[in-house]
PDB file of N, CA and C in Angstrom:
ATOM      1  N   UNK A   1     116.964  75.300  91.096  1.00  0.00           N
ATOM      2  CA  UNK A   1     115.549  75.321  91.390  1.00  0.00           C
ATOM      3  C   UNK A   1     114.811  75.830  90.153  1.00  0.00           C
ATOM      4  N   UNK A   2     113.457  75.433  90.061  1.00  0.00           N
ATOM      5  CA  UNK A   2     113.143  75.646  89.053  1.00  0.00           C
ATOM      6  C   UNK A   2     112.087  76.554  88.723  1.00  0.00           C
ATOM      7  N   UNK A   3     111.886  77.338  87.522  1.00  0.00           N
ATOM      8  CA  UNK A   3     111.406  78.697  87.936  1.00  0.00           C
ATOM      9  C   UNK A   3     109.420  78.473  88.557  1.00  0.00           C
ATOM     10  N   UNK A   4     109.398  77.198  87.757  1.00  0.00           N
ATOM     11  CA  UNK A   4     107.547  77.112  88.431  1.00  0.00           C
ATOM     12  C   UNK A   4     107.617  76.753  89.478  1.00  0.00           C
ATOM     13  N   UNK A   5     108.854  76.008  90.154  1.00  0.00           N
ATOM     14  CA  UNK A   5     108.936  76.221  91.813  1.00  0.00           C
ATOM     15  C   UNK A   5     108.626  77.642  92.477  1.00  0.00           C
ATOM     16  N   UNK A   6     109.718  78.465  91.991  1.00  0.00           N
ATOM     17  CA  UNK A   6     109.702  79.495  93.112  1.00  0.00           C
ATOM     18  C   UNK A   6     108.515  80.260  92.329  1.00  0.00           C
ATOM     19  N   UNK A   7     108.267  80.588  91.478  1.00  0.00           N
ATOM     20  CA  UNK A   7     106.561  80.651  91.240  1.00  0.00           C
ATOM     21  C   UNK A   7     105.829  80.500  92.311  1.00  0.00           C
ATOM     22  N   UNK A   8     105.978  79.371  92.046  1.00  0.00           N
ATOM     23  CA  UNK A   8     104.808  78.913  93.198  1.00  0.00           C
ATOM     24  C   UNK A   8     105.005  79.472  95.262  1.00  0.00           C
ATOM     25  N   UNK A   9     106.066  79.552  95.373  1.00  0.00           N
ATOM     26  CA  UNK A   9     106.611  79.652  96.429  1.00  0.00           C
ATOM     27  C   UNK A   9     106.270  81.184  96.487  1.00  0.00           C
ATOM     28  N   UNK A  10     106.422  81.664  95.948  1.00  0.00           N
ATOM     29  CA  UNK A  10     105.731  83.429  95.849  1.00  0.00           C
ATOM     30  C   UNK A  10     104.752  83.455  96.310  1.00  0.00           C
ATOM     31  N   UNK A  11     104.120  83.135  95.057  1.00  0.00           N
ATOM     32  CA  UNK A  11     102.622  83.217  94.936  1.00  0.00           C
ATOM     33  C   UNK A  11     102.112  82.729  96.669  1.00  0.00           C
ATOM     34  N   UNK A  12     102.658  81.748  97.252  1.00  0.00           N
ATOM     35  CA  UNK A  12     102.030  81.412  98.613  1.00  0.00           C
ATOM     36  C   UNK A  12     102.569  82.236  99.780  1.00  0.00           C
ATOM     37  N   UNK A  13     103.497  82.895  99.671  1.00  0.00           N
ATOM     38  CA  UNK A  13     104.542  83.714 100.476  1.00  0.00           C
ATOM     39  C   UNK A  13     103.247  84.837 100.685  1.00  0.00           C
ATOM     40  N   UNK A  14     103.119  85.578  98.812  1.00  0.00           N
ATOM     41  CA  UNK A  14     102.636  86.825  98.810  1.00  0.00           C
ATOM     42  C   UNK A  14     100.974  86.648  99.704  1.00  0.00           C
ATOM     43  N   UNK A  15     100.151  85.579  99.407  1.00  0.00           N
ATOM     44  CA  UNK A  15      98.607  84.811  99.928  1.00  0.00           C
ATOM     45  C   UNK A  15      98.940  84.733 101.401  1.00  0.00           C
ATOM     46  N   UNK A  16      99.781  84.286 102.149  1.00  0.00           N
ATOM     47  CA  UNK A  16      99.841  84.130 103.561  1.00  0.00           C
ATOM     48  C   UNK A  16     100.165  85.539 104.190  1.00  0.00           C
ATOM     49  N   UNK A  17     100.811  85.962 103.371  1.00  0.00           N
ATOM     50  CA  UNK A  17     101.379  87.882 104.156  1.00  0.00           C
ATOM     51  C   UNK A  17     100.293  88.595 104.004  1.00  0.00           C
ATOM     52  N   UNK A  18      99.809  88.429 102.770  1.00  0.00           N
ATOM     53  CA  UNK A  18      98.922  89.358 102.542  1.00  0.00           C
ATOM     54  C   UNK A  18      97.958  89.226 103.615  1.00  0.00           C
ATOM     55  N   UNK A  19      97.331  87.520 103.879  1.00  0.00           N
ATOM     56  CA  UNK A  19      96.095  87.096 105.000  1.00  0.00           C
ATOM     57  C   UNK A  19      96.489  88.062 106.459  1.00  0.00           C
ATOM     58  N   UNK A  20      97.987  88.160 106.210  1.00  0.00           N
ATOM     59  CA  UNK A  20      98.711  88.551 107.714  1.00  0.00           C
ATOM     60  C   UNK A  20      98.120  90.043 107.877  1.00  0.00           C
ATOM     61  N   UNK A  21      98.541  90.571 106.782  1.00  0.00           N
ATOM     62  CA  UNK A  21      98.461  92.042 106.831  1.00  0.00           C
ATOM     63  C   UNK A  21      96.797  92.398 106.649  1.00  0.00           C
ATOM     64  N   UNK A  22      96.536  91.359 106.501  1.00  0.00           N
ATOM     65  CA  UNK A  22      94.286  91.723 106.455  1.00  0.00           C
ATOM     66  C   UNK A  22      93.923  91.938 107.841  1.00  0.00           C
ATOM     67  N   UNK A  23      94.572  90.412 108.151  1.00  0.00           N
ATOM     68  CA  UNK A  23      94.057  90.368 109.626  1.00  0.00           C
ATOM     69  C   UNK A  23      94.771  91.035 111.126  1.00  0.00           C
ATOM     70  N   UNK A  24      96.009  91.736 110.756  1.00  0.00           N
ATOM     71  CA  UNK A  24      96.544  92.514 111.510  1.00  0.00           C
ATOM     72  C   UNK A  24      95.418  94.112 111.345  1.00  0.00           C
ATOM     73  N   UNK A  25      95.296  94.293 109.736  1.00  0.00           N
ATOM     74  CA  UNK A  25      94.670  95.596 109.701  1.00  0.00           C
ATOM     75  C   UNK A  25      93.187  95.643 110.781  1.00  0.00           C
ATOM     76  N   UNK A  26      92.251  94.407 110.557  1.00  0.00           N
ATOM     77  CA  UNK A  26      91.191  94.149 110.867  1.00  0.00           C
ATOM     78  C   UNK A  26      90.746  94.553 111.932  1.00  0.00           C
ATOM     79  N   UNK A  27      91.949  93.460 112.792  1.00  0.00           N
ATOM     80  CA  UNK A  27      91.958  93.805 114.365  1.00  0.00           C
ATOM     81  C   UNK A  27      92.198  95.305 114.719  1.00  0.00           C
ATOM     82  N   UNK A  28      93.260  95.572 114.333  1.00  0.00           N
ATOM     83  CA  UNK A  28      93.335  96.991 114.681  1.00  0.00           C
ATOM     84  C   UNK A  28      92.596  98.127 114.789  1.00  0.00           C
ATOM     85  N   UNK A  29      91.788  97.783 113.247  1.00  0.00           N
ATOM     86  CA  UNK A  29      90.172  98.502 112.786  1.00  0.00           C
ATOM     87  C   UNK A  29      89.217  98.525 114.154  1.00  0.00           C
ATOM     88  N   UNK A  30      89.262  97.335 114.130  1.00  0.00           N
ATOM     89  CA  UNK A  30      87.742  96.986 115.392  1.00  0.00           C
ATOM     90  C   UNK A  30      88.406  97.013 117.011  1.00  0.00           C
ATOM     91  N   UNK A  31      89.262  96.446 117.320  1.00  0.00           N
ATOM     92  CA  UNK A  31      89.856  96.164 118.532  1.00  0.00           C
ATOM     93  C   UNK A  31      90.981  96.903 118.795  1.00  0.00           C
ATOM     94  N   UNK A  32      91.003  97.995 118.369  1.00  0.00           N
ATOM     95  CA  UNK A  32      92.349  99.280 119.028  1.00  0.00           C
ATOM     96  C   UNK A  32      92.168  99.457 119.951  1.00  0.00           C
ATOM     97  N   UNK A  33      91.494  99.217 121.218  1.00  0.00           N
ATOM     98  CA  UNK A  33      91.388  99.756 122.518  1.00  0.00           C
ATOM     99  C   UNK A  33      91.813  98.400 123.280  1.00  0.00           C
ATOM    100  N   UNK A  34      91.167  97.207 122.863  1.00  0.00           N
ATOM    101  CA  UNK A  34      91.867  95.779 123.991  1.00  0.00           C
ATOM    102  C   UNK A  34      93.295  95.760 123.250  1.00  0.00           C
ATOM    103  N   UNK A  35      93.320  96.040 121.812  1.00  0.00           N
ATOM    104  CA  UNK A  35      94.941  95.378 121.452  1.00  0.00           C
ATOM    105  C   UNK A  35      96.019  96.884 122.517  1.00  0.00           C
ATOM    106  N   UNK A  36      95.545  97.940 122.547  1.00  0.00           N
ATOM    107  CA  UNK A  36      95.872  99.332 123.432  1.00  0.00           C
ATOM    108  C   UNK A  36      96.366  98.519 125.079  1.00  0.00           C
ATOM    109  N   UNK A  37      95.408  98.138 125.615  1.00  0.00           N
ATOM    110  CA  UNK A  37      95.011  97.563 126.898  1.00  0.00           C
ATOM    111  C   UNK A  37      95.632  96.362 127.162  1.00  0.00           C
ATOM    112  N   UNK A  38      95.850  95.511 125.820  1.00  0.00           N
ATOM    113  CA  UNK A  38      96.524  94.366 126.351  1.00  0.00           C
ATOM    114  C   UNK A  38      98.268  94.277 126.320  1.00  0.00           C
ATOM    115  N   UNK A  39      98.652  95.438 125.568  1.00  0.00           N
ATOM    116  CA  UNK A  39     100.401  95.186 125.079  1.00  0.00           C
ATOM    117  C   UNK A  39     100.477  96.423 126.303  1.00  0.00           C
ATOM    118  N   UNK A  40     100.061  97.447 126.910  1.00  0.00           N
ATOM    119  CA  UNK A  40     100.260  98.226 127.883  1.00  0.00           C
ATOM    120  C   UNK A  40     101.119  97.673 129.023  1.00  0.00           C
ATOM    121  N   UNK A  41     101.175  96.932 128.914  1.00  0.00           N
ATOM    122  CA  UNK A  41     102.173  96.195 129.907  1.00  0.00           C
ATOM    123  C   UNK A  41     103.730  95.813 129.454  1.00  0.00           C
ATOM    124  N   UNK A  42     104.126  95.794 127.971  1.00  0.00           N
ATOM    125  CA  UNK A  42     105.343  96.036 127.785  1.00  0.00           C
ATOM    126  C   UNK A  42     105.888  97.140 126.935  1.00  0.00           C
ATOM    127  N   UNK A  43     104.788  98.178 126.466  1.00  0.00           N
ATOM    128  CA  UNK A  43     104.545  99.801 126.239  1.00  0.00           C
ATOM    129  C   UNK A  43     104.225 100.556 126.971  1.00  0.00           C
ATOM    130  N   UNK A  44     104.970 101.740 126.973  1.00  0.00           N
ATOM    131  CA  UNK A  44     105.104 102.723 128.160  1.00  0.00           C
ATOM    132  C   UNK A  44     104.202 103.912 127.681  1.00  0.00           C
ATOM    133  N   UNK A  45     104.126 103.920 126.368  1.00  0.00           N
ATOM    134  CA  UNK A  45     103.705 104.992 125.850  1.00  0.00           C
ATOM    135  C   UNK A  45     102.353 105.642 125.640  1.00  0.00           C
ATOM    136  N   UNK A  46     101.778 106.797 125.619  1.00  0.00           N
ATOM    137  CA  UNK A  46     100.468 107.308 125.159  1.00  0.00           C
ATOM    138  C   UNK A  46      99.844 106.387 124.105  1.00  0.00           C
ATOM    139  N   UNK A  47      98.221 106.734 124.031  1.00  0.00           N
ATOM    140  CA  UNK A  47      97.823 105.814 123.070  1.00  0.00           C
ATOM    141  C   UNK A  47      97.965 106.438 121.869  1.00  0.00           C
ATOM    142  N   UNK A  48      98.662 107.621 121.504  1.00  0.00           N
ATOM    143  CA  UNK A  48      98.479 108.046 120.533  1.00  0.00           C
ATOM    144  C   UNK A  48      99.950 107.666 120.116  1.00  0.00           C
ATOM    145  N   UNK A  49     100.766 107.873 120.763  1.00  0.00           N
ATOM    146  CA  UNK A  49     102.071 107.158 120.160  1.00  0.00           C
ATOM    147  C   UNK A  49     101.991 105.769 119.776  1.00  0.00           C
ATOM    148  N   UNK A  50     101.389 104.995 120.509  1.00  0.00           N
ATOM    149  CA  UNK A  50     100.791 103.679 120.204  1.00  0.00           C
ATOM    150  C   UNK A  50     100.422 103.281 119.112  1.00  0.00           C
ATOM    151  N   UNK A  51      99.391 104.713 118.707  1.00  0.00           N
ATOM    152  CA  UNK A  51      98.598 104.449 117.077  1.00  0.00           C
ATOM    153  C   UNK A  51      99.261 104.672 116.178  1.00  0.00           C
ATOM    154  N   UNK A  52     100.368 105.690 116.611  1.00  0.00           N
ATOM    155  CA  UNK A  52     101.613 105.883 115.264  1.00  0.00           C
ATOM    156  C   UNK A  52     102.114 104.742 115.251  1.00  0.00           C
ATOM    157  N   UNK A  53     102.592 104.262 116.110  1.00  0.00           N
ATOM    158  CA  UNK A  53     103.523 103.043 116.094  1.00  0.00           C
ATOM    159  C   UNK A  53     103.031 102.178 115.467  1.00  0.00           C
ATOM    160  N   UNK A  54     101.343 101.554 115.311  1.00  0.00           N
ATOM    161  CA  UNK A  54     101.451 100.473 114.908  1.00  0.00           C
ATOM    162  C   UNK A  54     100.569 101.110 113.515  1.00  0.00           C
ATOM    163  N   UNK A  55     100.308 102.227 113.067  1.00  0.00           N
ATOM    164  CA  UNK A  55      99.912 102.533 111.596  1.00  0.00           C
ATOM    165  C   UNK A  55     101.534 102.564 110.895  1.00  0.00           C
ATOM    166  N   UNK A  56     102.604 102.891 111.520  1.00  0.00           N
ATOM    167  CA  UNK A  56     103.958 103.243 111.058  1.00  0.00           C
ATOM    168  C   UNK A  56     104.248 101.348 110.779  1.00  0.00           C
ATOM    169  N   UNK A  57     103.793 100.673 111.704  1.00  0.00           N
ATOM    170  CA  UNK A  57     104.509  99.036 111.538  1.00  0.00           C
ATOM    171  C   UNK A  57     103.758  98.466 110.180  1.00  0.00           C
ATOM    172  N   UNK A  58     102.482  98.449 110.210  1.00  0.00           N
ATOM    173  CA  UNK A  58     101.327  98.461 109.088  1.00  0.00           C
ATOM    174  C   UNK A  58     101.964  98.942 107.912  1.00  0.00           C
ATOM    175  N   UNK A  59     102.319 100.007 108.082  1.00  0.00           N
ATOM    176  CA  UNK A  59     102.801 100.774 106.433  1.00  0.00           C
ATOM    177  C   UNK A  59     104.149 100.086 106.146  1.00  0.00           C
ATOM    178  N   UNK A  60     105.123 100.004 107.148  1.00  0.00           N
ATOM    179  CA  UNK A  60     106.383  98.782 106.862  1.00  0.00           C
ATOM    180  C   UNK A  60     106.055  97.463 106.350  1.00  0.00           C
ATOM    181  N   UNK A  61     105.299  96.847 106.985  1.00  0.00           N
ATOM    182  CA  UNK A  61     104.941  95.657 106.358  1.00  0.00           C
ATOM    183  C   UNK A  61     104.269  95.207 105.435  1.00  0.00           C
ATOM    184  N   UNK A  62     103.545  95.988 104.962  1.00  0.00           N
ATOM    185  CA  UNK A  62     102.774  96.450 103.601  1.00  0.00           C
ATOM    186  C   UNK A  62     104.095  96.631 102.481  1.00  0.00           C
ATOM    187  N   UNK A  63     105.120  97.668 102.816  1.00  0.00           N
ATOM    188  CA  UNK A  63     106.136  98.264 101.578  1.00  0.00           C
ATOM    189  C   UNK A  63     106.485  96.630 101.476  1.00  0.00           C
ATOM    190  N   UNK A  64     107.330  95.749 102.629  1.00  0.00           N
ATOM    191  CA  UNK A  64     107.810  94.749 103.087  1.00  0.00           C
ATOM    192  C   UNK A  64     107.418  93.596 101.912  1.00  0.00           C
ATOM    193  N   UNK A  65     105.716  93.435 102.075  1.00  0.00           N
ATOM    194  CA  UNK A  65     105.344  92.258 101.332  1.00  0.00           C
ATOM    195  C   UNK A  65     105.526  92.671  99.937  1.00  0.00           C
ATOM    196  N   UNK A  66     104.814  93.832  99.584  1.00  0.00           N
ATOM    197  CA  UNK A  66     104.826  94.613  98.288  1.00  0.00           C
ATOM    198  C   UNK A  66     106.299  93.927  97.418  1.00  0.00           C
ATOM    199  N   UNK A  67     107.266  94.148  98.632  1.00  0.00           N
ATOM    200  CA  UNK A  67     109.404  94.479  97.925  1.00  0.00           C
ATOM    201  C   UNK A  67     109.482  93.182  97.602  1.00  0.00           C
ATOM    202  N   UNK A  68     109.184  92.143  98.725  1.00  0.00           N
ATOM    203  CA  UNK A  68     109.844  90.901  99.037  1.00  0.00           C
ATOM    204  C   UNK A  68     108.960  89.598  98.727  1.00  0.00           C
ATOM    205  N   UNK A  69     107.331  90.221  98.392  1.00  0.00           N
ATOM    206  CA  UNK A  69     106.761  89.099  97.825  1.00  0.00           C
ATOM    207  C   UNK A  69     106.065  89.215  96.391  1.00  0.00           C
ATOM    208  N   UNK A  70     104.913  90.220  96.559  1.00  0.00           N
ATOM    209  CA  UNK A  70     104.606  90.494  95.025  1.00  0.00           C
ATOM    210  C   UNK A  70     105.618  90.813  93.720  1.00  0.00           C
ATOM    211  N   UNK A  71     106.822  91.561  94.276  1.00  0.00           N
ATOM    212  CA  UNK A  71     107.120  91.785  92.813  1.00  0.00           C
ATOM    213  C   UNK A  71     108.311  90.635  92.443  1.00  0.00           C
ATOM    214  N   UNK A  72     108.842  90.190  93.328  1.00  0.00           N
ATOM    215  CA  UNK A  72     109.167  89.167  92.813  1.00  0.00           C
ATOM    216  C   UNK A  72     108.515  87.985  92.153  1.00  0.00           C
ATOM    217  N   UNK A  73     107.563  87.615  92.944  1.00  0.00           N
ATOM    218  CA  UNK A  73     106.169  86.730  92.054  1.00  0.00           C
ATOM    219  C   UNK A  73     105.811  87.409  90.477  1.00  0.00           C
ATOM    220  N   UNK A  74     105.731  88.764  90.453  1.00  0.00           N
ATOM    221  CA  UNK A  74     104.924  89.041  88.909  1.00  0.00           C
ATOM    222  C   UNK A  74     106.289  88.690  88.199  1.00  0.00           C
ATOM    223  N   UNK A  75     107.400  88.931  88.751  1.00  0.00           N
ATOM    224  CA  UNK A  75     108.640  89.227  87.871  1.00  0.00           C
ATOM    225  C   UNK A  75     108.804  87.497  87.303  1.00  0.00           C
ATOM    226  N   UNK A  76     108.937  86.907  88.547  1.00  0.00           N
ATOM    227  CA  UNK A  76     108.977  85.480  87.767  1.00  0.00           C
ATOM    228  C   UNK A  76     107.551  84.783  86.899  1.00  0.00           C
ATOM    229  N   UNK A  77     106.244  85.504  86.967  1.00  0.00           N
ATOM    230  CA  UNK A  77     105.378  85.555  86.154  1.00  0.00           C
ATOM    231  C   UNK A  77     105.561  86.121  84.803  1.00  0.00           C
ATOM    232  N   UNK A  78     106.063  87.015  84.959  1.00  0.00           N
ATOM    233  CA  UNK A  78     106.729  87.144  83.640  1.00  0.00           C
ATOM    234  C   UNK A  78     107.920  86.215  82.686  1.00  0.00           C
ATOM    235  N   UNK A  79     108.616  85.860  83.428  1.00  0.00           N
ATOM    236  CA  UNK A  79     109.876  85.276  82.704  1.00  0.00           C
ATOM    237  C   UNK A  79     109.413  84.126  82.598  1.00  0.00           C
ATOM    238  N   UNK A  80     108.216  83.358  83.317  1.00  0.00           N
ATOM    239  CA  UNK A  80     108.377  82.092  82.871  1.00  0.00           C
ATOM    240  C   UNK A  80     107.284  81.455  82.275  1.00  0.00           C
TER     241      UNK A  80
END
């Protein structure tokens, strides 16, 4: 494969995760009480465990894209 392939394949990996992780943050921002109200039915837990849980999933998937999409993209920005 060739390196302006997976270039490119980054670069769209890192643009779609990133859109993911905007619009996961977004909702959460504005709508923490229906997204609270609507998963309550297969979460047992306080809403405050709730808010750890999904600022704790947020910060995983953030390190996640960071590991597995950006730096591989700059790295092959570099070499090629």
């Amino acid at each position: 494969m060739e390196i302006q392939t997976l270039t490119e394949f980054f670069k769209w990996c890192t643009i779609l995760n990133i859109g993911l992780l905007a619009f996961w943050s977004v909702w959460f921002l504005f709508a923490p009480d229906l997204t609270f109200r609507v998963q309550r039915a297969w979460f047992s837990g306080s809403r405050e465990t709730w808010d750890l849980v999904m600022y704790g999933f947020l910060g995983v998937f953030k390190l996640f894209v960071i590991i597995f999409n950006i730096v591989p993209w700059v790295a092959l920005l570099i070499i090629g």
